[in-house]
Protein backbone atom coordinates (compact mmCIF):
# COMPACT_ATOMS: atom_id res chain seq x y z
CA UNK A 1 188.55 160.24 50.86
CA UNK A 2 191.65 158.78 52.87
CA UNK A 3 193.60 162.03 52.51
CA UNK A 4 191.28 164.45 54.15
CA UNK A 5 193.07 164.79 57.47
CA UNK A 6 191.10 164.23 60.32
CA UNK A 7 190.50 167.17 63.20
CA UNK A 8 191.97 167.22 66.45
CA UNK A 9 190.60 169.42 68.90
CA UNK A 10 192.17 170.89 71.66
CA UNK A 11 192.35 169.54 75.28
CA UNK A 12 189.80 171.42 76.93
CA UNK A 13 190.50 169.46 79.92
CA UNK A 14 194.29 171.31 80.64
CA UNK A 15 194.04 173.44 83.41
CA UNK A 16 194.81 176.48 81.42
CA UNK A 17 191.65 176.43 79.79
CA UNK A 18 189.65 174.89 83.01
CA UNK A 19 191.40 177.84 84.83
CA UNK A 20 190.59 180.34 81.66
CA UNK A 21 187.61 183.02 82.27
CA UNK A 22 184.47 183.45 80.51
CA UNK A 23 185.30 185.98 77.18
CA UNK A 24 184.15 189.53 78.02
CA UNK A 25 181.34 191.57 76.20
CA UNK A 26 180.66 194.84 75.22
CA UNK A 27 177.28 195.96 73.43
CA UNK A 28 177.20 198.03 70.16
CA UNK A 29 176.57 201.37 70.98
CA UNK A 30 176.19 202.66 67.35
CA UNK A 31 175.32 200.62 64.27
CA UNK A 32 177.80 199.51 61.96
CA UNK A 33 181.00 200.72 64.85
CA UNK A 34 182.29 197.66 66.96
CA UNK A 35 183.44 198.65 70.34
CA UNK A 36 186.79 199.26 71.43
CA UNK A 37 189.29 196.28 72.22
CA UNK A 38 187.10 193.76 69.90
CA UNK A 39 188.72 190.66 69.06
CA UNK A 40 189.15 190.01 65.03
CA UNK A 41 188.39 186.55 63.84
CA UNK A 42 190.82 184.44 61.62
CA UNK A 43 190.36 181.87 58.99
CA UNK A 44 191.10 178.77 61.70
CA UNK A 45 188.79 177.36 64.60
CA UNK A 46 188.38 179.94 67.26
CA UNK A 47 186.89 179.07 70.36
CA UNK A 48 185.49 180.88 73.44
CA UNK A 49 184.12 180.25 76.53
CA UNK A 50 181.18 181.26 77.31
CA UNK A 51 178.98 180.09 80.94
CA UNK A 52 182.02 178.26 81.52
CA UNK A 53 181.90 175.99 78.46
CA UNK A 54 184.24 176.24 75.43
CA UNK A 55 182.23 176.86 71.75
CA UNK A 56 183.76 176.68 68.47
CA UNK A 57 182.82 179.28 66.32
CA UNK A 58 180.99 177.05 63.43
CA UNK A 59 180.93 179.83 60.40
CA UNK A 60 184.15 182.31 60.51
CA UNK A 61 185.52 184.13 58.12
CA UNK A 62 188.86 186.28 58.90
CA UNK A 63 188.36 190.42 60.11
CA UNK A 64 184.65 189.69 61.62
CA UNK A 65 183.99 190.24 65.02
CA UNK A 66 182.33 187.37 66.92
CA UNK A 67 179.08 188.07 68.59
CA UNK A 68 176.82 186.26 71.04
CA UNK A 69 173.59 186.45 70.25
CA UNK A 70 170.56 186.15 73.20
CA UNK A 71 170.23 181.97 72.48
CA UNK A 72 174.13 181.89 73.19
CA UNK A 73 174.91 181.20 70.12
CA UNK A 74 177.98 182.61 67.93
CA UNK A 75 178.90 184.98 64.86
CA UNK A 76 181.04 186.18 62.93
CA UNK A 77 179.68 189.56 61.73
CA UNK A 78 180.88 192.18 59.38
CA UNK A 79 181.41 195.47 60.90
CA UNK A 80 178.24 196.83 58.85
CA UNK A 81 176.15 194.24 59.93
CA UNK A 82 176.82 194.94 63.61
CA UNK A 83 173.26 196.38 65.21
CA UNK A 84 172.66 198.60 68.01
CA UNK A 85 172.91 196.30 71.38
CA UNK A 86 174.42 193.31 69.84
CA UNK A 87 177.33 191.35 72.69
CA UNK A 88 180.73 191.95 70.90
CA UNK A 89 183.59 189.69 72.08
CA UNK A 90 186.47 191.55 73.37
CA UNK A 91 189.68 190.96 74.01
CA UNK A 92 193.66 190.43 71.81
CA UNK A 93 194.87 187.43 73.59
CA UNK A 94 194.13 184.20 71.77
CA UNK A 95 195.90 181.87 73.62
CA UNK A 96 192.88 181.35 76.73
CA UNK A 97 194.12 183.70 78.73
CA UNK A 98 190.98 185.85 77.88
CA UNK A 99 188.50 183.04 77.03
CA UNK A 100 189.67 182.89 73.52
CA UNK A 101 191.40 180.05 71.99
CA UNK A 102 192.57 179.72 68.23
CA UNK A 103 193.31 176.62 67.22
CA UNK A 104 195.87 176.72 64.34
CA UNK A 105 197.04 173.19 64.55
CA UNK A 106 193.93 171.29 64.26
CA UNK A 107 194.80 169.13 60.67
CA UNK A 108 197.98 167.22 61.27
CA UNK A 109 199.81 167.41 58.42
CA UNK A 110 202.27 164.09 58.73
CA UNK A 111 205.36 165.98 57.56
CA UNK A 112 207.05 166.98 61.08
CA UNK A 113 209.70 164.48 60.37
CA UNK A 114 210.87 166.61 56.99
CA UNK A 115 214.50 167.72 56.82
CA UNK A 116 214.95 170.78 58.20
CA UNK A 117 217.21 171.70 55.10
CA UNK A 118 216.39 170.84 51.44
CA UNK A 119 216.09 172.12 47.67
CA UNK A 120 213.17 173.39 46.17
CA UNK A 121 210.81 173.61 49.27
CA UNK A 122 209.00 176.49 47.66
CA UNK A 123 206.45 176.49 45.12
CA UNK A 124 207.81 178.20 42.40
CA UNK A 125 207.56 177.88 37.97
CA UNK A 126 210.39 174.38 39.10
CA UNK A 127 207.97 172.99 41.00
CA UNK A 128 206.80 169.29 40.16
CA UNK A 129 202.90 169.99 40.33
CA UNK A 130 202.07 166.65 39.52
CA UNK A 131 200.62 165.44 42.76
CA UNK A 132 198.63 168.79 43.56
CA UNK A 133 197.15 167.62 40.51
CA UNK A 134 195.97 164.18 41.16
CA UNK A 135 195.29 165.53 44.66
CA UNK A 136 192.69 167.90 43.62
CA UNK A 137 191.37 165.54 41.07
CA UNK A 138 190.11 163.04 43.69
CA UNK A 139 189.28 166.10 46.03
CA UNK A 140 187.01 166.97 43.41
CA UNK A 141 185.76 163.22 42.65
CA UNK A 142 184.99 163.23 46.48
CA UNK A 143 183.41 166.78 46.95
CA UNK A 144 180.94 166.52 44.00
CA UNK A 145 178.65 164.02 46.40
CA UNK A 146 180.00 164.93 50.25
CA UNK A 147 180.81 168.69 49.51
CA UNK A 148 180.57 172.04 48.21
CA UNK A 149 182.58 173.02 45.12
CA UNK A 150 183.43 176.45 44.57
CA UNK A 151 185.20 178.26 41.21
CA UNK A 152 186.27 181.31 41.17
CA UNK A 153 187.51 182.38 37.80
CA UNK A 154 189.00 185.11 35.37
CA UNK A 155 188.04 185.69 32.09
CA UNK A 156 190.94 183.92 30.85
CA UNK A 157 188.91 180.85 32.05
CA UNK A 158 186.76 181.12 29.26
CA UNK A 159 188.58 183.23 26.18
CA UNK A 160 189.13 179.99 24.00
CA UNK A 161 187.56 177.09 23.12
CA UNK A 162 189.62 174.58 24.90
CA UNK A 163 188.96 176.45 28.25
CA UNK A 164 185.45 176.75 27.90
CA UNK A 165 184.86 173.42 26.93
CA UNK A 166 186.44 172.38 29.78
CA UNK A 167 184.85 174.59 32.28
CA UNK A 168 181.64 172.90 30.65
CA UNK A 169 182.79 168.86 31.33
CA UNK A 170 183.80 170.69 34.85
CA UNK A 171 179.99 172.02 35.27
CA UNK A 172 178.18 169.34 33.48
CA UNK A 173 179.80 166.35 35.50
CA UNK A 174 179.07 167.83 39.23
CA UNK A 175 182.36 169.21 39.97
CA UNK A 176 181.06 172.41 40.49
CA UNK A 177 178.45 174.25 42.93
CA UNK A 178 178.85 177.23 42.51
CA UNK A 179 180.88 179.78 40.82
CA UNK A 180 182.63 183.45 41.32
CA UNK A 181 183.75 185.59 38.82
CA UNK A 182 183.06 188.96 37.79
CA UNK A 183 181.56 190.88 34.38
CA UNK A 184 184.10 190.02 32.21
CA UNK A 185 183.62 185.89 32.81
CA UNK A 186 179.75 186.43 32.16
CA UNK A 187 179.70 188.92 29.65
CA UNK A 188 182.55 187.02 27.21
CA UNK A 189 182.10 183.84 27.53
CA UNK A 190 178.09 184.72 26.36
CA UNK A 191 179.94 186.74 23.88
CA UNK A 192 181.31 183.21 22.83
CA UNK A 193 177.58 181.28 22.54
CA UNK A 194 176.74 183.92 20.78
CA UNK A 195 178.98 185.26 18.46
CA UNK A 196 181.55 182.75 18.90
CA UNK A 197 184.58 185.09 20.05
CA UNK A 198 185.54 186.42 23.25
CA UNK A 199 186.43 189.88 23.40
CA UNK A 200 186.64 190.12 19.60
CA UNK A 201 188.58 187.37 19.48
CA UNK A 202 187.68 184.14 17.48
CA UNK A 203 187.51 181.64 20.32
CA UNK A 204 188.99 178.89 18.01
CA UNK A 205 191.26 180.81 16.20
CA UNK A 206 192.25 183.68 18.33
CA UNK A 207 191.96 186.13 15.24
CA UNK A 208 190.29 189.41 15.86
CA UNK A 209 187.58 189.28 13.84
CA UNK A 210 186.00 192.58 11.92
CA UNK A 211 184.58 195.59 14.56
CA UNK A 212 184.89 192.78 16.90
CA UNK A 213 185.70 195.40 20.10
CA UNK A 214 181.88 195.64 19.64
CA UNK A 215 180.75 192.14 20.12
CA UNK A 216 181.39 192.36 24.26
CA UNK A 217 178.93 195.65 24.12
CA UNK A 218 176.66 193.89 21.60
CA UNK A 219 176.82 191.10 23.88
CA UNK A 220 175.66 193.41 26.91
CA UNK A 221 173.39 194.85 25.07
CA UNK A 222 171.12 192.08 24.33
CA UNK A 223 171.10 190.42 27.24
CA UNK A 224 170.27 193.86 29.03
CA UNK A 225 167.14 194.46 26.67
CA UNK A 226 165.62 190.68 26.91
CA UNK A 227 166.07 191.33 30.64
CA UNK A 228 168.51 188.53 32.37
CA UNK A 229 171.19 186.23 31.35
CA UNK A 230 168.64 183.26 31.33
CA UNK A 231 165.82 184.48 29.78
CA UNK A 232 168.48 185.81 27.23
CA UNK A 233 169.62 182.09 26.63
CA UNK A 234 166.17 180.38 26.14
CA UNK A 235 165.07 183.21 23.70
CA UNK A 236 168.46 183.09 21.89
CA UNK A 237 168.73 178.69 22.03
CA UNK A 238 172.10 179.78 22.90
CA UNK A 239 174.16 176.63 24.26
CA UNK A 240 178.26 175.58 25.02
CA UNK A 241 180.52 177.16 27.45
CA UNK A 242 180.68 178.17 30.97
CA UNK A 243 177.21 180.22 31.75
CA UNK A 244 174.96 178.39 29.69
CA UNK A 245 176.20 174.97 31.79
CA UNK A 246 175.49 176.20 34.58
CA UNK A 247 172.25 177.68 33.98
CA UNK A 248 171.16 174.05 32.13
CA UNK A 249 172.56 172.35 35.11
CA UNK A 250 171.44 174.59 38.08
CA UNK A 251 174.82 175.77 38.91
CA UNK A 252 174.26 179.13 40.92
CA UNK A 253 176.58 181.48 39.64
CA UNK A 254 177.91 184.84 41.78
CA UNK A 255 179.30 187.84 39.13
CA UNK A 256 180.76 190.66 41.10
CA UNK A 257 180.99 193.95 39.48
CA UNK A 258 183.89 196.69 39.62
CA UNK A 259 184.45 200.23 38.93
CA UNK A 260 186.18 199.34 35.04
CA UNK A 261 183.21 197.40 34.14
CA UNK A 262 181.20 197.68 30.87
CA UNK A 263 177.28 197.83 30.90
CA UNK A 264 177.35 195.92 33.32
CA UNK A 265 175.63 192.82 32.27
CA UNK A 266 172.81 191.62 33.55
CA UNK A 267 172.71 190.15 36.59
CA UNK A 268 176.58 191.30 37.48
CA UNK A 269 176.26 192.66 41.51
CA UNK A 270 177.51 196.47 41.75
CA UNK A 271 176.64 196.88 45.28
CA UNK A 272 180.02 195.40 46.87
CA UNK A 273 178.50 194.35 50.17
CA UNK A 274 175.62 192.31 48.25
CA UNK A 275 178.21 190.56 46.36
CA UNK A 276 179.92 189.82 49.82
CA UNK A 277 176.48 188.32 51.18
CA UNK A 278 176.32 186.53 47.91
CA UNK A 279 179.83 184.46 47.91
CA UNK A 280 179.87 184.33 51.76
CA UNK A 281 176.47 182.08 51.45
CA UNK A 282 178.83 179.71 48.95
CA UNK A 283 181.88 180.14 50.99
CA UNK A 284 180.78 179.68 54.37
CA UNK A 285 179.79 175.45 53.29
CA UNK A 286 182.72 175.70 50.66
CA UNK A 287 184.69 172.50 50.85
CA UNK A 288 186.75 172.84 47.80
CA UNK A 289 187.56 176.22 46.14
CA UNK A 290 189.47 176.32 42.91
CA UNK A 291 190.78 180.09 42.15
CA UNK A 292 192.05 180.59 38.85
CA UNK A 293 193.27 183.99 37.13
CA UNK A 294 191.83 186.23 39.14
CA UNK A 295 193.94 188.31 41.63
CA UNK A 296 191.10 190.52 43.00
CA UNK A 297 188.36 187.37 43.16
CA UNK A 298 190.65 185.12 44.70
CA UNK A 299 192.13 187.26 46.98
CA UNK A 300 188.42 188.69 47.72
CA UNK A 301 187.28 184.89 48.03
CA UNK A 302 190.10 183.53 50.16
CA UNK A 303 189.47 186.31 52.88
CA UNK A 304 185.69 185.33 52.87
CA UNK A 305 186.56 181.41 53.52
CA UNK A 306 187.75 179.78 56.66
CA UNK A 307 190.38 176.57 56.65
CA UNK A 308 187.13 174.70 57.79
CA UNK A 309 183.65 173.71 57.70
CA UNK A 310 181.25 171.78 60.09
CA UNK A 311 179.44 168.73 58.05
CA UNK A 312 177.41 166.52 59.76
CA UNK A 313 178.66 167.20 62.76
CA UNK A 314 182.36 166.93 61.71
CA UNK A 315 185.22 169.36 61.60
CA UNK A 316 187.05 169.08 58.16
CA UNK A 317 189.38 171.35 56.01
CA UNK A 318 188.46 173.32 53.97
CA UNK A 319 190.82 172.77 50.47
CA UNK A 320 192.02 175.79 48.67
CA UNK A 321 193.88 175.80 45.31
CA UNK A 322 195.22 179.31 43.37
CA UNK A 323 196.61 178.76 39.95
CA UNK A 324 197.91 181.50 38.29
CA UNK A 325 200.85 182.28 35.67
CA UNK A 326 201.95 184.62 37.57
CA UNK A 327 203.99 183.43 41.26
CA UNK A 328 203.63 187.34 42.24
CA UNK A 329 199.66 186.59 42.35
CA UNK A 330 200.02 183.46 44.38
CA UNK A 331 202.30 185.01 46.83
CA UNK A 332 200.06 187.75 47.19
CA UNK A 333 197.46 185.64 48.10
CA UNK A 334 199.01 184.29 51.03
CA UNK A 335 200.17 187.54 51.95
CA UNK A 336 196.60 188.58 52.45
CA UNK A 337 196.07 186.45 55.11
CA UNK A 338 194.92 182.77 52.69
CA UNK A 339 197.72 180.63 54.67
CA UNK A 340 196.25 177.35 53.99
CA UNK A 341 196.24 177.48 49.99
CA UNK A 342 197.96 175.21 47.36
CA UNK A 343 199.20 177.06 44.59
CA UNK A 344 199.95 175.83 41.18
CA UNK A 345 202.07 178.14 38.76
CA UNK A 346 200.58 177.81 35.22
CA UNK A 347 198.99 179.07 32.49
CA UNK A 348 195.02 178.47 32.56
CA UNK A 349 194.29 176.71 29.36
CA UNK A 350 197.21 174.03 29.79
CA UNK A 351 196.11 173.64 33.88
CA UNK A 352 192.07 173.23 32.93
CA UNK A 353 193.27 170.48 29.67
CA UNK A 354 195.68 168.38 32.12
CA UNK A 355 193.14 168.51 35.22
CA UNK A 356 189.91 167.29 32.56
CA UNK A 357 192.42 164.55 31.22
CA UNK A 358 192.85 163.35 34.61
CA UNK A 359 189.55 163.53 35.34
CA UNK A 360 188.22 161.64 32.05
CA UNK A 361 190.68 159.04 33.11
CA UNK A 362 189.57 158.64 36.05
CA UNK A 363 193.36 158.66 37.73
């Protein structure tokens, strides 16, 4: 695709980084505590130099700390996966001076001739989205063979018809490897195959149907008894919509739980640093992630994802979009420390019909 930037990497050949030292190390001294004065990993390339060469830390994610393991190799490790003896990197500077480099600039953007002054450079409910749009639409044309496609959704995603339909086309025609969401996605939008609402709600009609503020627990309920969500949709023949798509087309699907949750379903993680290991195994080879309606998923899935991944060999970006109705999410997002996100302000059902049409279309 001729609008994935290409990577530059830094001049390692400058004297301040032929003149920089080796990175320090301290060992853990008790499990789970890094030791004082660690260095904190970001979402961009981060490199350090270690016997006198410069490595790029392959797999980041931002708030690890980067250990060297005994074949020289590098990670970024959670704090609670940090073991007794393990080489912590050390060291705040990040500009060589301590054997750390981080490479923000490493993606050219073309647009250092802009005017320094004009209207509308935000992203706001004015903003033209039209090109984000098309943009992600051949992102996604290009990721489903040379990438990794990620979703991370709210139930809104899936309470009508129209949406789920379209998260189905999305699933069933390879623009998707994997998706995040939590109990509600799972356990309404099985709601919808089988009882054909979504939280009570007639999917095609909206209208609440009769004692339908049981059908979620009902819902729950039978899936829990027959034992998992796909067991639960052979038994039941159930088909259409989000889960049964990607169970039919091998689409691994991640469901992280939270402390408002009903039943859970089956299948839904409750243990919050399993569900971490379980999205970081989709985020750390994401290429494309598409966040929609979800402030605590995205938010939770941007700080798991880095603004790159290694493929064959190659440094590329990694391509995040947030859509949400509401421009207090969005900004919120990038406040957490997701800096290299496109947002999109709109509401999900008219965002998942115009991206399918343009898909269908082939624009």
């Amino acid at each position: 695709m001729k609008n994935i930037p290409k990577y530059v990497a830094p001049d390692f050949t400058l004297a301040t980084f032929v003149n920089a030292p080796d990175v320090k190390t301290e060992k853990v001294t008790v499990k789970g505590v890094a030791p004082e004065s660690f260095h904190a990993t970001s979402m961009y390339p981060e490199y350090f130099k270690i016997g006198g060469q410069w490595k790029l830390l392959t797999q980041t994610r931002m708030d690890c700390v980067p250990v060297i393991r005994q074949d020289e190799s590098l990670e970024a490790a959670e704090f609670r996966k940090l073991n007794v003896g393990d080489d912590v990197i050390v060291g705040r500077s990040d500009d060589g001076t301590e054997g750390i480099y981080l490479h923000n600039h490493g993606f050219p953007t073309g647009q250092g001739g802009a005017d320094a002054f004009a209207f509308r450079g935000g992203r706001s409910r004015e903003t033209s989205f039209q090109r984000d749009y098309e943009n992600l639409a051949a992102l996604l044309r290009h990721d489903k063979e040379d990438g990794h496609i990620v979703w991370v959704l709210g139930p809104a995603a899936i309470f009508s018809k129209d949406c789920r339909d379209a998260m189905e086309y999305i699933v069933e025609n390879g623009y998707a490897h994997a998706v995040f969401g939590g109990n509600a996605v799972v356990t309404h939008d099985i709601e919808g195959a089988m009882l054909g609402t979504a939280l009570g709600q007639n999917i095609e009609t909206g209208e609440n149907v009769h004692n339908g503020h049981y059908n979620h627990l009902d819902a729950i309920n039978t899936v829990n008894k027959i034992g998992s969500v796909e067991k639960a949709i052979s038994e039941l023949g159930l088909s259409g919509g989000l889960i049964c798509s990607c169970v039919k087309n091998s689409v691994p699907f991640v469901m992280a739980g939270s402390l408002r949750d009903d039943g859970p379903m089956s299948g839904v993680i409750d243990d919050m640093s399993e569900a971490q290991d379980a999205m970081r195994a989709h985020t750390k080879k994401a290429t494309t992630v598409v966040c929609m309606a979800s402030q605590l998923h995205t938010i939770a899935t941007g700080n798991l994802t880095a603004s790159y991944v290694v493929r064959g060999g190659e440094i590329r970006p990694v391509f995040i979009y947030a859509i949400d109705v509401s421009e207090f999410v969005l900004n919120k997002l990038r406040d957490r420390g997701t800096l290299e996100v496109t947002t999109i302000v709109s509401n999900i059902q008219d965002f998942l019909f115009k991206l399918t049409n343009i898909l269908k279309q082939g624009k």
